[in-house]
Structures are given as C-alpha cells and as structure tokens.
C-alpha atoms as a PDB file:
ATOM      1  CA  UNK A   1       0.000   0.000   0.000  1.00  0.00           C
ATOM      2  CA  UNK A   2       1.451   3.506  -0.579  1.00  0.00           C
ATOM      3  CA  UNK A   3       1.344   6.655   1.741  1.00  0.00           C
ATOM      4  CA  UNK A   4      -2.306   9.052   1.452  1.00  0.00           C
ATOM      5  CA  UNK A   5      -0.610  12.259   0.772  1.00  0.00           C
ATOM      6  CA  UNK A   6      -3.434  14.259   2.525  1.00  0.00           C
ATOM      7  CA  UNK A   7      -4.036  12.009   5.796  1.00  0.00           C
ATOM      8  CA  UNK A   8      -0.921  10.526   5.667  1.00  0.00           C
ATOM      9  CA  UNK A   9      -2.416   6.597   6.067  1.00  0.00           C
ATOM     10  CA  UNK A  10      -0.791   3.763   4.395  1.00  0.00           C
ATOM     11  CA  UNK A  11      -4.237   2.562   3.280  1.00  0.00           C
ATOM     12  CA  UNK A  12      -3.458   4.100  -0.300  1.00  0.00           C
ATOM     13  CA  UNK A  13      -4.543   2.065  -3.392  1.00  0.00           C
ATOM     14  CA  UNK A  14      -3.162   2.130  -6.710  1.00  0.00           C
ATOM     15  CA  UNK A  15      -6.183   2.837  -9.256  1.00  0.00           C
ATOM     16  CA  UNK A  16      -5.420   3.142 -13.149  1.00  0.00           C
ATOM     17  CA  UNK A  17      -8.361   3.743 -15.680  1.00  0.00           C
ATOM     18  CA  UNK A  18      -8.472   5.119 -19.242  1.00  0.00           C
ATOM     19  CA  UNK A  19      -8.902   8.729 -18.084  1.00  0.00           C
ATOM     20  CA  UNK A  20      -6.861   9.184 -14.348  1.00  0.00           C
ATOM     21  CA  UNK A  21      -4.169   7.451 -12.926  1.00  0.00           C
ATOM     22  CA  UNK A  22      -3.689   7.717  -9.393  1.00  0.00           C
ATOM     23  CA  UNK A  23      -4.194   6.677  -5.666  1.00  0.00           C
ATOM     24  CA  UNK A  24      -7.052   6.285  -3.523  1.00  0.00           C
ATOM     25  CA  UNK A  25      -7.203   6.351   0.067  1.00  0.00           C
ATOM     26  CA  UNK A  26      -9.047   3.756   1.730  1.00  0.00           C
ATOM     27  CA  UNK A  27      -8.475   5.125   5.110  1.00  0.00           C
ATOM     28  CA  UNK A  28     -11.598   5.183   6.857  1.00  0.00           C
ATOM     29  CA  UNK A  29     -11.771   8.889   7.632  1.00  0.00           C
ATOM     30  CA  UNK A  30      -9.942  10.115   4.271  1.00  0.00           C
ATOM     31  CA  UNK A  31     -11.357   8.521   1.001  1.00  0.00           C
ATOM     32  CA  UNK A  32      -9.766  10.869  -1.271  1.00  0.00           C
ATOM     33  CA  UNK A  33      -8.182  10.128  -4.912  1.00  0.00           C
ATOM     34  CA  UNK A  34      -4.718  11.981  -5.718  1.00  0.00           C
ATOM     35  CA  UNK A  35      -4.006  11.909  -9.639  1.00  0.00           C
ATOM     36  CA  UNK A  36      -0.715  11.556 -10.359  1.00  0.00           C
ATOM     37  CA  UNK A  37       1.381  13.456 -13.196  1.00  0.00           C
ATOM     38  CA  UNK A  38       2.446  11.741 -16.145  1.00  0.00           C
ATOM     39  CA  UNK A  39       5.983  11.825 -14.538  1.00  0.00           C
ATOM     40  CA  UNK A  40       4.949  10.536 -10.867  1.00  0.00           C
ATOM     41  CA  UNK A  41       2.869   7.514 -12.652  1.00  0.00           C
ATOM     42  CA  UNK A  42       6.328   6.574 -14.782  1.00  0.00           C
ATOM     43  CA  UNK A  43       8.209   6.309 -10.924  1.00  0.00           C
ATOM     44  CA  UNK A  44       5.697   4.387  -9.408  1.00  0.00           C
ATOM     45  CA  UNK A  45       5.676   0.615  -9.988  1.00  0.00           C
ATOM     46  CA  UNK A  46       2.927  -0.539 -12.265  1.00  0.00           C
ATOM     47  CA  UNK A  47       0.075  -2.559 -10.645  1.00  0.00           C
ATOM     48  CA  UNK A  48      -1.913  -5.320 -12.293  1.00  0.00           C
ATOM     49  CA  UNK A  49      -5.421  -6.199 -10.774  1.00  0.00           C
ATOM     50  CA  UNK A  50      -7.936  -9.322 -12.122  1.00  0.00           C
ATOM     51  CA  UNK A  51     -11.065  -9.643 -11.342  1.00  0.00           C
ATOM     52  CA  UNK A  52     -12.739 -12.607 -10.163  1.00  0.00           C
ATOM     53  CA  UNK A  53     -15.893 -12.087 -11.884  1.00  0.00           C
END
C-alpha cells in the first residue's frame, strides 16, 4: 500500500483507468483520490489487478 498524501495513512490504493491514474485512500476517515502526473505515474511501480468475476 502507498502513503495518502493528505491524511498521511498507508491505506493508499493504486487505481489506473483510461482517463486518471492515481491513488485512492481507503483510510476510513480520508477517502480521497490523488491523480498523479504523467511523470509521478512513470516512478511508481505498475500494478496489475484481475477480477474474479
């Protein structure tokens, strides 16, 4: 999990869809999505998730 940059929880989520790339908190009392620059999204490791549906 990465670091919320506005609560500072380590409850952060990658989340990657055809218009943002980002994080989003799932911190109980946060819940807020930080898009990432093109630049900050080439640092971060990549992230694959599959569904089970």
């Amino acid at each position: 999990m990465w670091k919320c940059p506005y609560c500072g929880s380590e409850q952060g989520m990658p989340y990657q869809d055809s218009n943002l790339t980002g994080m989003l908190c799932l911190a109980e009392t946060c819940g807020r999505f930080h898009a990432m620059t093109e630049e900050e999204s080439r640092r971060v490791e990549r992230h694959v998730f599959e569904s089970d549906m």
